[in-house]
Protein backbone atom coordinates (compact mmCIF):
# COMPACT_ATOMS: atom_id res chain seq x y z
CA UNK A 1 32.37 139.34 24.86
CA UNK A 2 31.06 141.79 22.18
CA UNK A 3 32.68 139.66 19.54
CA UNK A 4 30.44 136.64 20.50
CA UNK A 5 26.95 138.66 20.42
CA UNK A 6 25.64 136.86 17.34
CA UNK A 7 24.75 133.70 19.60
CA UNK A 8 21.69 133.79 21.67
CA UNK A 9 19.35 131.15 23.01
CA UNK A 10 16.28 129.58 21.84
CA UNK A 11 14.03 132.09 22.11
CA UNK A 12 15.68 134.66 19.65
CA UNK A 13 16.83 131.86 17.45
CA UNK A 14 13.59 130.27 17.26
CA UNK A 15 11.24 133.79 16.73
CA UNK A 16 12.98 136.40 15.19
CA UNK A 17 15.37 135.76 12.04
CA UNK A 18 12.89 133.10 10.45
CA UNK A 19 9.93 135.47 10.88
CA UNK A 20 11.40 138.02 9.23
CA UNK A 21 9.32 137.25 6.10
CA UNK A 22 6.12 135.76 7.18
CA UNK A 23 3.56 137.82 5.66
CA UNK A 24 1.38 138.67 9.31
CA UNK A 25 4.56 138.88 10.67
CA UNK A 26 5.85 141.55 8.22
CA UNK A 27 2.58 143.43 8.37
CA UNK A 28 2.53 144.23 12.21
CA UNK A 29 6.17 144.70 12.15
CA UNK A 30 7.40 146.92 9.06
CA UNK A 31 10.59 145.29 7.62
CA UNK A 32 13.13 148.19 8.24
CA UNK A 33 12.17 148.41 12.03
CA UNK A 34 12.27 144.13 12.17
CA UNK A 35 16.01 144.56 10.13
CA UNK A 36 17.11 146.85 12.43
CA UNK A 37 15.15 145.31 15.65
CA UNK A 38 17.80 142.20 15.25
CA UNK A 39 20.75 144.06 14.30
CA UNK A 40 19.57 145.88 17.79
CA UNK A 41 19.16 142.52 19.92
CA UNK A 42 22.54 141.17 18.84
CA UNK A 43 24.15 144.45 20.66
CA UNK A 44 21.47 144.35 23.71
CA UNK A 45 22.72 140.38 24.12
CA UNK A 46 26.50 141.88 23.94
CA UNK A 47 25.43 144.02 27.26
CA UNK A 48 24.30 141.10 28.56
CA UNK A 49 27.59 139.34 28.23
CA UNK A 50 29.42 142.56 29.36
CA UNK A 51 27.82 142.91 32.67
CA UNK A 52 25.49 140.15 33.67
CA UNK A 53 28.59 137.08 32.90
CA UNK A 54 30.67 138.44 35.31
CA UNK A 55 28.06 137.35 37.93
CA UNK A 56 28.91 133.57 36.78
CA UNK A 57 32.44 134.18 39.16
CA UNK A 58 30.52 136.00 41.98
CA UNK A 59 27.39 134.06 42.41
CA UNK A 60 26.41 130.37 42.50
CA UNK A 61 26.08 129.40 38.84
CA UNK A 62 23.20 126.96 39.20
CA UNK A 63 20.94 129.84 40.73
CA UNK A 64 21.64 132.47 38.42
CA UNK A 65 21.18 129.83 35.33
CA UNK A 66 17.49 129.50 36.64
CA UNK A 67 17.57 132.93 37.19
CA UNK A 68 17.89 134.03 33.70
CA UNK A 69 16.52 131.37 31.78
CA UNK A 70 13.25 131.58 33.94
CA UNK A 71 13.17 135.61 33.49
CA UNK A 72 13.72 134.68 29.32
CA UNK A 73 10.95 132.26 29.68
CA UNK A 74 8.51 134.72 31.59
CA UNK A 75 9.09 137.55 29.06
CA UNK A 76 8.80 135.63 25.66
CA UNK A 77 4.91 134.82 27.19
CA UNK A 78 4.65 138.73 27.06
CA UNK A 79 6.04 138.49 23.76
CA UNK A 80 3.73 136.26 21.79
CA UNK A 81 0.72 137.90 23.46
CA UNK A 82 1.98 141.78 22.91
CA UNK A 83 -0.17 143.66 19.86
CA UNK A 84 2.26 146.54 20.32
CA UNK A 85 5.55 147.13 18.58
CA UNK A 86 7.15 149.49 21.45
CA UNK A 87 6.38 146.39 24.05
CA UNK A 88 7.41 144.42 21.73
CA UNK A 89 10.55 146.42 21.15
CA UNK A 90 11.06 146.38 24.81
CA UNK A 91 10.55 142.92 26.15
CA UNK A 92 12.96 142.03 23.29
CA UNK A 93 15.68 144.53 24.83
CA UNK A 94 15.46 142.69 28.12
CA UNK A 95 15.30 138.82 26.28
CA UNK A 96 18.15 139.72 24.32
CA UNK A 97 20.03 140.75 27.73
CA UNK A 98 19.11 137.48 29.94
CA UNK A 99 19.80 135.11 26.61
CA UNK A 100 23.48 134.36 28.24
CA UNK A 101 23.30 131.20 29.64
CA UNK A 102 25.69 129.21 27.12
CA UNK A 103 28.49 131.88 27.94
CA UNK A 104 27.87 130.46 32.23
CA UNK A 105 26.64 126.90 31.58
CA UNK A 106 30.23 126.71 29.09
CA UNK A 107 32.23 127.24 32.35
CA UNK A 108 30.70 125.61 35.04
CA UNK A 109 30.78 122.41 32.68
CA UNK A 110 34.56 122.97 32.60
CA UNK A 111 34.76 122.96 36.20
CA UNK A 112 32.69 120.42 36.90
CA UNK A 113 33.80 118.05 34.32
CA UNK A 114 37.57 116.07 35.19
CA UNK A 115 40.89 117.53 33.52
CA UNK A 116 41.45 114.60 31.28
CA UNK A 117 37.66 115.30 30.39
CA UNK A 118 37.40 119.30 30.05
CA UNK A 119 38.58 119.75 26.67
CA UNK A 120 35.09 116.74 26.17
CA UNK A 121 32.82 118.59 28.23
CA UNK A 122 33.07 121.85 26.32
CA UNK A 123 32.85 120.75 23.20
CA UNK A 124 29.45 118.96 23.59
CA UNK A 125 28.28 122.25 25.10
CA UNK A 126 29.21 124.12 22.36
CA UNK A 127 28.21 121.01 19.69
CA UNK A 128 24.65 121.51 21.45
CA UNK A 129 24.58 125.04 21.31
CA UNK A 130 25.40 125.24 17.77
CA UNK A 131 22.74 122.48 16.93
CA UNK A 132 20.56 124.42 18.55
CA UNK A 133 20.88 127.43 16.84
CA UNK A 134 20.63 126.10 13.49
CA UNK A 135 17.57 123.66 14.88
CA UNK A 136 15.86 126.59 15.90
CA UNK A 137 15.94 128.10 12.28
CA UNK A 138 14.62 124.98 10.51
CA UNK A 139 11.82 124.37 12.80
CA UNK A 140 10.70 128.09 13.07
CA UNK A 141 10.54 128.27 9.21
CA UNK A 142 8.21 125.05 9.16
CA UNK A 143 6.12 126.27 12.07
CA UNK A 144 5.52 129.72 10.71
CA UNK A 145 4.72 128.30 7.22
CA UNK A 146 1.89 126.15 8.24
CA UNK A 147 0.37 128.62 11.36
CA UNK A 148 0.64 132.17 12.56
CA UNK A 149 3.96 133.53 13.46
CA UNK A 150 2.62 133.43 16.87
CA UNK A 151 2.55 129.78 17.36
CA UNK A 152 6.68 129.99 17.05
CA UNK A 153 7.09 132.31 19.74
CA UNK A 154 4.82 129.49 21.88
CA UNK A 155 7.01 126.98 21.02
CA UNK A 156 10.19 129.28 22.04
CA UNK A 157 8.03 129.16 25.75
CA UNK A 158 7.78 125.48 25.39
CA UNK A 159 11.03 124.45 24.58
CA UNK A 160 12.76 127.07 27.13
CA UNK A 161 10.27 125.77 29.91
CA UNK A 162 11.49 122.11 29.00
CA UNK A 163 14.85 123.91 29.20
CA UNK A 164 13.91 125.38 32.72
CA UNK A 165 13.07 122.30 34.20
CA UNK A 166 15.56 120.26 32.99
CA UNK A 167 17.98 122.73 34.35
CA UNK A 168 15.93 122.68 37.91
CA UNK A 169 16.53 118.76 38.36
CA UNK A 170 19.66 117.81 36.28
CA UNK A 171 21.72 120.75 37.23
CA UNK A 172 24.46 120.50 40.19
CA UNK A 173 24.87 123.49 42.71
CA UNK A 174 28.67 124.43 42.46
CA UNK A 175 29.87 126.99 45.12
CA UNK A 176 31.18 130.41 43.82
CA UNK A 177 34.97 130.35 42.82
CA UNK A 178 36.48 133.93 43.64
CA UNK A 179 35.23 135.40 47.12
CA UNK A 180 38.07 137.81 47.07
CA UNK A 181 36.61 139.50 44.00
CA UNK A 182 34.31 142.65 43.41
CA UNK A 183 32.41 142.99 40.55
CA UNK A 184 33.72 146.00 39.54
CA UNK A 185 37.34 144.30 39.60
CA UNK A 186 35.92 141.78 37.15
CA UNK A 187 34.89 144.53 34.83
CA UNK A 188 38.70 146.23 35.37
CA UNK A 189 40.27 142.98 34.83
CA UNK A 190 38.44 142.88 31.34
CA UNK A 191 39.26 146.30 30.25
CA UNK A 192 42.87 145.38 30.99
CA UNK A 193 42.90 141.94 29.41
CA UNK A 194 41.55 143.63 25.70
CA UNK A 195 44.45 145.84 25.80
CA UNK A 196 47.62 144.12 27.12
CA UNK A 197 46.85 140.36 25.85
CA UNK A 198 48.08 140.50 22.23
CA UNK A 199 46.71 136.83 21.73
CA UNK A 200 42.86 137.76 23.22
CA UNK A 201 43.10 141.05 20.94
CA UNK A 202 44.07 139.06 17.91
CA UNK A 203 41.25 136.74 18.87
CA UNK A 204 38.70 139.30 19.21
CA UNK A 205 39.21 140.88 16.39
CA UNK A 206 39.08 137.68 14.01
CA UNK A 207 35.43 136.57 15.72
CA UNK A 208 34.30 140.05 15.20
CA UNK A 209 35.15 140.13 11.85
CA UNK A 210 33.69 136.86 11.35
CA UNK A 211 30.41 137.12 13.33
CA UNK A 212 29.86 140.41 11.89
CA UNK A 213 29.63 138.82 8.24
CA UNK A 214 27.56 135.81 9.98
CA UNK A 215 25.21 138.30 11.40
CA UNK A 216 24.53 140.76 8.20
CA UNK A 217 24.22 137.40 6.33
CA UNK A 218 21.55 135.86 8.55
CA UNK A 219 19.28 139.48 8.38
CA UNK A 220 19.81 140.30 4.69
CA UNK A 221 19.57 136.30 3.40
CA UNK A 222 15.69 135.82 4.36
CA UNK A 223 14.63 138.92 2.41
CA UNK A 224 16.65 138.66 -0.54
CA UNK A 225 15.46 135.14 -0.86
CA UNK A 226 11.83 136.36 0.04
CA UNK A 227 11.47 138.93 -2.82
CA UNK A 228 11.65 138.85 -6.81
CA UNK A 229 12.76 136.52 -8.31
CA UNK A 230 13.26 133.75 -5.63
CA UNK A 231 9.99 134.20 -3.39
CA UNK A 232 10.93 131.82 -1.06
CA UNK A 233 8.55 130.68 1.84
CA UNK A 234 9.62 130.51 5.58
């Protein structure tokens, strides 16, 4: 779970690292409090994935989808409207927590989807996720070059409201899979998997590794790139 954190939805993706060096964007938010901001949301999301994905074998997955993505949806409003940093700070804590719908919808497509079919199913989920995430940078950068770094954070709202509603019609109920368990089994059964599966350890510590250098790359690029002698725009 904590390996994965990097990812996160549209709404971080879309606001956050291309922003980092519009000029009104810079100005409200110094730089060293924006760098370490994201470093910050990348470990709130890996709470999220810690205790709030174990609810995708407890509770009906279709519900708590709409659940989260409407409670990211509702708070990035707050977000592009906020004038100060320690709200701002905050309702990014609690988007960063709720952006964990890829690590629920991932599953339940599994399920859903046929055996011959499953290995299919994830892969477009993953294929769109990914697409996503590096869609979200290119059209961020574009929107913040030619308005305010505002106008990004209302598209975020627009595109996760699309995402909202598409998820309210398209989406099929699926009943929970394990009534026998507790939550708090779920979180045991974790702590015991990261220590007594030799495969999942070697796993975990290759993505960390990997998502760690991803990560510092992402933050560190857009100012390097912004200052002497590049000067890049957004």
């Amino acid at each position: 779970m904590f390996a994965d954190s990097p990812r996160s939805d549209s709404s971080l993706q879309l606001t956050f690292e291309p922003n980092q060096h519009s000029d009104a964007y810079s100005s409200w938010v110094p730089r060293l409090s924006l760098a370490c901001l994201l470093s910050q949301l990348y470990n709130r999301y890996a709470i999220g994935l810690l205790f709030i994905s174990p609810l995708g074998d407890l509770l009906r997955r279709r519900q708590l989808l709409l659940v989260l993505v409407g409670l990211s949806t509702s708070l990035t409003i707050g977000l592009s409207l906020t004038r100060h940093l320690v709200i701002f700070e905050v309702l990014s804590f609690f988007i960063a927590t709720f952006s964990i719908t890829p690590q629920i919808l991932t599953p339940l497509a599994a399920d859903l989807a046929p055996e011959s079919k499953r290995a299919s199913a994830i892969a477009i989920v993953l294929s769109g996720l990914l697409f996503g995430i590096l869609g979200a940078r290119i059209l961020a950068g574009i929107i913040a070059e030619f308005a305010s770094w505002r106008v990004v954070y209302f598209f975020a709202i627009g595109v996760q409201g699309t995402v909202l509603c598409g998820a309210w019609w398209f989406l099929p109920d699926y009943p929970a899979k394990n009534h026998g368990l507790t939550y708090w089994s779920i979180l045991g059964t974790m702590a015991k998997f990261a220590v007594t599966e030799p495969i999942l350890v070697q796993a975990a510590l290759t993505i960390i590794g990997v998502n760690a250098s991803f990560s510092n790359l992402w933050i560190t690029l857009t100012f390097l790139l912004g200052g002497e002698p590049y000067y890049y725009s957004t």
